[in-house]
PDB file of N, CA and C in Angstrom:
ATOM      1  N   UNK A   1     122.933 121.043 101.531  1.00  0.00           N
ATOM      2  CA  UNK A   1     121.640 120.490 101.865  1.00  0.00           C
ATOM      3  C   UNK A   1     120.536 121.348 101.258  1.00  0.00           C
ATOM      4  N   UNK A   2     119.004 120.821 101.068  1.00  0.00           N
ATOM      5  CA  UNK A   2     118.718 121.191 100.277  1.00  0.00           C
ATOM      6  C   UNK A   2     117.004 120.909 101.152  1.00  0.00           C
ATOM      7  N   UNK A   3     116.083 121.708 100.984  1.00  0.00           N
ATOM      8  CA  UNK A   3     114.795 121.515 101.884  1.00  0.00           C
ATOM      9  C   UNK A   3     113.370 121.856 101.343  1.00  0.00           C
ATOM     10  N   UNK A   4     112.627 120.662 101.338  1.00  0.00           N
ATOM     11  CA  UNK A   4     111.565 121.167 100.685  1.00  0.00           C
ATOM     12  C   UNK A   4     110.410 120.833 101.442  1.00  0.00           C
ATOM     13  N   UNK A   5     109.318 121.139 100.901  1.00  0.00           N
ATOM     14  CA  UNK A   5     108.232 120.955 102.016  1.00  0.00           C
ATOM     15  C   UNK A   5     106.818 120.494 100.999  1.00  0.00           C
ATOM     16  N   UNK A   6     105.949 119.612 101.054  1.00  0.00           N
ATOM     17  CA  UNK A   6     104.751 119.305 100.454  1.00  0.00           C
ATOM     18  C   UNK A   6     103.834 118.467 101.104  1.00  0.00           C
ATOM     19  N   UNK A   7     102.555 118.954 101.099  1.00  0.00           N
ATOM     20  CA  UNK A   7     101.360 118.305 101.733  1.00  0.00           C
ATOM     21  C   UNK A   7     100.891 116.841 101.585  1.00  0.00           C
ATOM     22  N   UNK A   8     100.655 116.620 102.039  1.00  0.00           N
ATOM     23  CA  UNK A   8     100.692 114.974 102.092  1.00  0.00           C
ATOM     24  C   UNK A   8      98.777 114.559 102.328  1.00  0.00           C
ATOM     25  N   UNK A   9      98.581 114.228 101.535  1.00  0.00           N
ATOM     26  CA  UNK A   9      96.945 113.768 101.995  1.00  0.00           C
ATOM     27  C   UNK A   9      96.884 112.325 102.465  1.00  0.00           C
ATOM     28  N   UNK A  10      95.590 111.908 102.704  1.00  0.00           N
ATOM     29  CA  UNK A  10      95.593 110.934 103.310  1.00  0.00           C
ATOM     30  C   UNK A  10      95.923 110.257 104.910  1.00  0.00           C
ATOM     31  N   UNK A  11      96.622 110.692 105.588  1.00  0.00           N
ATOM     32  CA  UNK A  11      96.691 110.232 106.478  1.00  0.00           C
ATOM     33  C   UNK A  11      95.688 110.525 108.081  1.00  0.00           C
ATOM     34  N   UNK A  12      95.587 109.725 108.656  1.00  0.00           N
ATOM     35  CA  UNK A  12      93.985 109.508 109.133  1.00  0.00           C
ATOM     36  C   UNK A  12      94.856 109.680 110.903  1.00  0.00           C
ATOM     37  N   UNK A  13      95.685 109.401 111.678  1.00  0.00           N
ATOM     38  CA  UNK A  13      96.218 109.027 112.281  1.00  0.00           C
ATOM     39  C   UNK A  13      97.821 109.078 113.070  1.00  0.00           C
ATOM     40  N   UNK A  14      97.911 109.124 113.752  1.00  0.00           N
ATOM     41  CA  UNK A  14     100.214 108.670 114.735  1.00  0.00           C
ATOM     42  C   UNK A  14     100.447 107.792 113.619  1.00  0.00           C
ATOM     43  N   UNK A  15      99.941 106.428 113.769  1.00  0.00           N
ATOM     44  CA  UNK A  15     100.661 105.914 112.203  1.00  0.00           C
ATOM     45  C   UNK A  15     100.678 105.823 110.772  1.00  0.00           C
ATOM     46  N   UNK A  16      99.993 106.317 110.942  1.00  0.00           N
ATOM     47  CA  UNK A  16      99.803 107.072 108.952  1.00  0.00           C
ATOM     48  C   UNK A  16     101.085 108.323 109.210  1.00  0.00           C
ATOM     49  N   UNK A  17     101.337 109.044 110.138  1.00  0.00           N
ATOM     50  CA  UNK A  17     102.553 109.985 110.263  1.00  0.00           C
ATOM     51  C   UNK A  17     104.057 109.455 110.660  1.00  0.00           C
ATOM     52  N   UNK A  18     103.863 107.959 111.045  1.00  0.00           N
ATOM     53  CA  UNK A  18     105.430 107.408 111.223  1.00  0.00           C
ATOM     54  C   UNK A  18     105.312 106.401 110.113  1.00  0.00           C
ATOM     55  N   UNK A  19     104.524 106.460 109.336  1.00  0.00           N
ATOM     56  CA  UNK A  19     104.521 105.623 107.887  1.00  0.00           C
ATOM     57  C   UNK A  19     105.419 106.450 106.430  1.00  0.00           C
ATOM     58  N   UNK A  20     104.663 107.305 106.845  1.00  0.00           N
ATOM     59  CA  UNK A  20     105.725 108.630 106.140  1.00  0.00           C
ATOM     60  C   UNK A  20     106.605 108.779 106.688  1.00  0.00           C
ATOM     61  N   UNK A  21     106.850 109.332 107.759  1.00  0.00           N
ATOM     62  CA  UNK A  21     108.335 109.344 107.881  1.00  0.00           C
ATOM     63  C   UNK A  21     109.458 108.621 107.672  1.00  0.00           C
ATOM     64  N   UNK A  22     108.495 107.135 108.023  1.00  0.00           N
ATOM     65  CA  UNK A  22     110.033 106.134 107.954  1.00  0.00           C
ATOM     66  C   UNK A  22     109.772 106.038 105.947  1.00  0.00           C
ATOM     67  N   UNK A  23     109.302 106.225 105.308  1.00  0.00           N
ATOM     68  CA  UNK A  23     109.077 105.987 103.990  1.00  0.00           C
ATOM     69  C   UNK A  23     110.140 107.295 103.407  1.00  0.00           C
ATOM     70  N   UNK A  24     110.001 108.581 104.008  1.00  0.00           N
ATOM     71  CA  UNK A  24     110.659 109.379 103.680  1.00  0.00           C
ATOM     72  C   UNK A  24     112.525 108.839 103.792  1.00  0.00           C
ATOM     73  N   UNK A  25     112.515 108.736 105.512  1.00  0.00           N
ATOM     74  CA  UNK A  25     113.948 108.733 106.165  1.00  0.00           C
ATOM     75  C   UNK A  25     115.092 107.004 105.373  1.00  0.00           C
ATOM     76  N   UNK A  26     113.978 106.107 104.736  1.00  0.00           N
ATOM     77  CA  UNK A  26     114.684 105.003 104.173  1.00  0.00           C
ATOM     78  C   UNK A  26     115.176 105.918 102.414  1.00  0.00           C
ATOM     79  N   UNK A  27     114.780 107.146 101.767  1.00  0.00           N
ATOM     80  CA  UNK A  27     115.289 107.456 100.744  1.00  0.00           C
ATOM     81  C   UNK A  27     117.084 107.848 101.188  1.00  0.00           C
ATOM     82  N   UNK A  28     117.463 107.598 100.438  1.00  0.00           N
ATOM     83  CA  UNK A  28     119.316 107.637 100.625  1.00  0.00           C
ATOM     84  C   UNK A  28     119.228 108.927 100.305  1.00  0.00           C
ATOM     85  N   UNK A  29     119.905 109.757 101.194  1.00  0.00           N
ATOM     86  CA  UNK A  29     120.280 111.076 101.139  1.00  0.00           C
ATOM     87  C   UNK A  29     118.934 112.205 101.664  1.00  0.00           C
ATOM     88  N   UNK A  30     118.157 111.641 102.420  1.00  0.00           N
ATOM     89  CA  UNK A  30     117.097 111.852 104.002  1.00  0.00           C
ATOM     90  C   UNK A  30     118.067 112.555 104.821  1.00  0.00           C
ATOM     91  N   UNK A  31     118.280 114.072 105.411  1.00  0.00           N
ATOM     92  CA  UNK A  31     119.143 113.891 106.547  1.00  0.00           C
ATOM     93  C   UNK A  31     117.805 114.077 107.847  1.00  0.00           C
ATOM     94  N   UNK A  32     116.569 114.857 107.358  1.00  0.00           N
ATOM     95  CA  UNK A  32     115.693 114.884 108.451  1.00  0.00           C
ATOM     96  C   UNK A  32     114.544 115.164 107.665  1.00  0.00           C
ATOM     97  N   UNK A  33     113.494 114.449 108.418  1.00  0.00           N
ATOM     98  CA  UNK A  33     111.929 114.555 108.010  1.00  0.00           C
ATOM     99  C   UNK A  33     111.199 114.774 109.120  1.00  0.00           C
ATOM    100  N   UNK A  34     110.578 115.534 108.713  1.00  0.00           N
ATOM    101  CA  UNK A  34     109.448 115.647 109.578  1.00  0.00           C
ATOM    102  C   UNK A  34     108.139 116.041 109.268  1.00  0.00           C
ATOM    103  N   UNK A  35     107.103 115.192 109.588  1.00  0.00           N
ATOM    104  CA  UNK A  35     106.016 114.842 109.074  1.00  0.00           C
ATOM    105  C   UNK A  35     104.603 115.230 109.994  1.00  0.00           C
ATOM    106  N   UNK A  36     103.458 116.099 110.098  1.00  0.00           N
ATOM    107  CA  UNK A  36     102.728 116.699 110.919  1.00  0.00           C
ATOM    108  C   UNK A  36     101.419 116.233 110.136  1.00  0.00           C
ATOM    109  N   UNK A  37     100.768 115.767 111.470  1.00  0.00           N
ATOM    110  CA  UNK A  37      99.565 115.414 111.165  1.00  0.00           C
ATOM    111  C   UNK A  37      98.137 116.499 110.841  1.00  0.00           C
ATOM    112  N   UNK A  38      98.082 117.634 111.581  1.00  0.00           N
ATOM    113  CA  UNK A  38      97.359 118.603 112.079  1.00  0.00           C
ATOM    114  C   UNK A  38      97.453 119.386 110.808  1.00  0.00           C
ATOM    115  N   UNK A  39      98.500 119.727 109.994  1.00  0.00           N
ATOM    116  CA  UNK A  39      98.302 120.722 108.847  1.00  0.00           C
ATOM    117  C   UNK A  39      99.186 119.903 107.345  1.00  0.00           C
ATOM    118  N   UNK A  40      99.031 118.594 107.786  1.00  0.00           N
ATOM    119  CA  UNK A  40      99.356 117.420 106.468  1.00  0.00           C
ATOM    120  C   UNK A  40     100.263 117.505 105.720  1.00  0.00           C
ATOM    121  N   UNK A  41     101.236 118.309 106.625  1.00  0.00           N
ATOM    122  CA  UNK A  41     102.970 118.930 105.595  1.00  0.00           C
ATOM    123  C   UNK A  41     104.129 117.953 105.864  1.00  0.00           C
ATOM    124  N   UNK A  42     104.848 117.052 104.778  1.00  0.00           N
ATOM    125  CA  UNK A  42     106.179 116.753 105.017  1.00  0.00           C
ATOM    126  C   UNK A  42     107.064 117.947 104.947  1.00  0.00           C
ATOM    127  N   UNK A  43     108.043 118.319 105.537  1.00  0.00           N
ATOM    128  CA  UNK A  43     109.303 119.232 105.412  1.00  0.00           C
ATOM    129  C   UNK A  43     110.351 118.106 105.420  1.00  0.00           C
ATOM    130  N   UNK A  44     111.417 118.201 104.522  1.00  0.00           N
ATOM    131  CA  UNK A  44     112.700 117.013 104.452  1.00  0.00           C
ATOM    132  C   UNK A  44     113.647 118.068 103.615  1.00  0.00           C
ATOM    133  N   UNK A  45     114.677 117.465 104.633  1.00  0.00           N
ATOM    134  CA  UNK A  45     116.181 117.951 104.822  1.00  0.00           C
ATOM    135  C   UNK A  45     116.610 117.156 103.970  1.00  0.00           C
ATOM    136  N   UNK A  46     117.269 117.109 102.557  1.00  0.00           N
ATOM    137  CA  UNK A  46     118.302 116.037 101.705  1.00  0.00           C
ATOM    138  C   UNK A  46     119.309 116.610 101.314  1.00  0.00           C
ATOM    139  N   UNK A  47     120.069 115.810 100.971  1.00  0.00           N
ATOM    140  CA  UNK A  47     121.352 115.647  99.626  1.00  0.00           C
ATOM    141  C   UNK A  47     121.219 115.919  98.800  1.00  0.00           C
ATOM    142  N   UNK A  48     121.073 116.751  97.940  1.00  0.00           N
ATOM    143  CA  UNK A  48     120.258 117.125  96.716  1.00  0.00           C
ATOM    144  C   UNK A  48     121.779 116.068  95.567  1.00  0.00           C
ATOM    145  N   UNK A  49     122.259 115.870  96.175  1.00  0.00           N
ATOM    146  CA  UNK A  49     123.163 114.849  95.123  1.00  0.00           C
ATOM    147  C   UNK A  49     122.851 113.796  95.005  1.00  0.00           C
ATOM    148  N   UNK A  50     121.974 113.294  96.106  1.00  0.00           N
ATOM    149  CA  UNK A  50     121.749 112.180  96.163  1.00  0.00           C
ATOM    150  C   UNK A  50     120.430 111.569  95.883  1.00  0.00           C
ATOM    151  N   UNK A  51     119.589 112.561  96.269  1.00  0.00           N
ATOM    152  CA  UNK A  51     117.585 112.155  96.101  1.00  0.00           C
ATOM    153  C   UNK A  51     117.517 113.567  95.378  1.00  0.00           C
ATOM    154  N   UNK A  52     116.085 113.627  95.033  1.00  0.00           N
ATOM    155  CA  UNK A  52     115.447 114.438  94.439  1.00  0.00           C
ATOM    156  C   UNK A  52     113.912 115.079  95.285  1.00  0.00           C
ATOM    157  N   UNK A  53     113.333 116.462  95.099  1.00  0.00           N
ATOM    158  CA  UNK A  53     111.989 115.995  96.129  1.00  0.00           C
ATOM    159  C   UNK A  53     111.523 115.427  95.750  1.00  0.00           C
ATOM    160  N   UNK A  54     111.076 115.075  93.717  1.00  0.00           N
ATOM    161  CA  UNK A  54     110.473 114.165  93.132  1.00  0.00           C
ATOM    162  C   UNK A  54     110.616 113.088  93.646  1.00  0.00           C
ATOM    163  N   UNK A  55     111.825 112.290  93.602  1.00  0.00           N
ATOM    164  CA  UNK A  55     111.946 111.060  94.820  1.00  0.00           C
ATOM    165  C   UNK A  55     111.350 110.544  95.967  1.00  0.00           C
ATOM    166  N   UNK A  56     111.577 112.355  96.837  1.00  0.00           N
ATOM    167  CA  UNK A  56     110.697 111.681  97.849  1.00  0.00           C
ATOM    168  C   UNK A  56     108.996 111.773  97.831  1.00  0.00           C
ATOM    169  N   UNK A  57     108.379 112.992  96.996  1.00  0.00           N
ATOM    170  CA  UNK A  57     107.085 112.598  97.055  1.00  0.00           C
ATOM    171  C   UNK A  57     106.956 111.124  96.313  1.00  0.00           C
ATOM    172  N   UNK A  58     107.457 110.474  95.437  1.00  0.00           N
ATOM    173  CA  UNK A  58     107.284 109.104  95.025  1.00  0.00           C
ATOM    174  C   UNK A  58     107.218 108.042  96.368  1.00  0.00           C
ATOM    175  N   UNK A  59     108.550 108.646  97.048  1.00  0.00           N
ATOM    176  CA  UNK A  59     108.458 107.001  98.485  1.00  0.00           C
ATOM    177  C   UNK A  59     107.045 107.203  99.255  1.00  0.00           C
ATOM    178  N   UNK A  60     106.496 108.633  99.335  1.00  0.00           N
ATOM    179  CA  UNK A  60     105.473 108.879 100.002  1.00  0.00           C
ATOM    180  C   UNK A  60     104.525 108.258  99.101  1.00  0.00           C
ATOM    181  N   UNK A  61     104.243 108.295  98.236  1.00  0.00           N
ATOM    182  CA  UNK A  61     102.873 107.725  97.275  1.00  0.00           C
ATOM    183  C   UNK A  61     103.232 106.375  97.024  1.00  0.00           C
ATOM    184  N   UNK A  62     104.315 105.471  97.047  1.00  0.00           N
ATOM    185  CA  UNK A  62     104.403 104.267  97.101  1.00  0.00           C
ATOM    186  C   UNK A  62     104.320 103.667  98.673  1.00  0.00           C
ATOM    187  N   UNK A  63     104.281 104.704  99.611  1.00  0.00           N
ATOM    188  CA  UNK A  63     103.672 104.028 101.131  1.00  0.00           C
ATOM    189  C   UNK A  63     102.374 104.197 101.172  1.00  0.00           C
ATOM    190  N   UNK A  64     101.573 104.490  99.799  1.00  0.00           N
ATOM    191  CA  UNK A  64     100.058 104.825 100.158  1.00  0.00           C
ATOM    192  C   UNK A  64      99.370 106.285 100.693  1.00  0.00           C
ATOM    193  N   UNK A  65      99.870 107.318 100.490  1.00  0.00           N
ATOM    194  CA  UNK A  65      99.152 108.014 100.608  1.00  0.00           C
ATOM    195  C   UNK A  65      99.490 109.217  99.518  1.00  0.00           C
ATOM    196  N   UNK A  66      98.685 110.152  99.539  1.00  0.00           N
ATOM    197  CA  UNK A  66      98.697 111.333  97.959  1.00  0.00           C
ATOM    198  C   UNK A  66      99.702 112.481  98.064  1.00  0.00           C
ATOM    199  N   UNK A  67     100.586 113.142  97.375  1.00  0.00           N
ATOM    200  CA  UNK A  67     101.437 114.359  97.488  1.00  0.00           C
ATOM    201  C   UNK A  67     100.731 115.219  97.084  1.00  0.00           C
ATOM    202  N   UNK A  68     100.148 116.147  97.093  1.00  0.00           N
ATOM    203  CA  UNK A  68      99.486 117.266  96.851  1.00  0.00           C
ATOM    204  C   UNK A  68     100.551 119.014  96.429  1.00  0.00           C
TER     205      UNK A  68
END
């Protein structure tokens, strides 16, 4: 397993933070995300065989909001 962590802009809100998450947790090979509103950080647990972080900052910027 493999863990990375990047700031996430944009989100205003509880659901702007379970928008990401579930955007993160639908990439195949997600084992845990977790997504904080207060200091705008995804941290995600993957498969590095399976996703990439590039990957997942992409599912995050295709749910609408910026990877920083």
């Amino acid at each position: 397993m493999e863990r990375t962590e990047f700031i996430v802009k944009g989100m205003t809100c509880d659901n702007c933070v379970n928008s990401v998450t579930q955007a993160l947790k639908h990439v195949e090979g997600v084992k845990v995300a977790k997504v904080t509103l207060a200091d705008e950080r995804a941290q995600v647990t993957f498969d590095p065989g399976q996703t990439s972080a590039d990957h997942l900052k992409e599912a995050v910027k295709a749910a609408g909001y910026e990877v920083a």
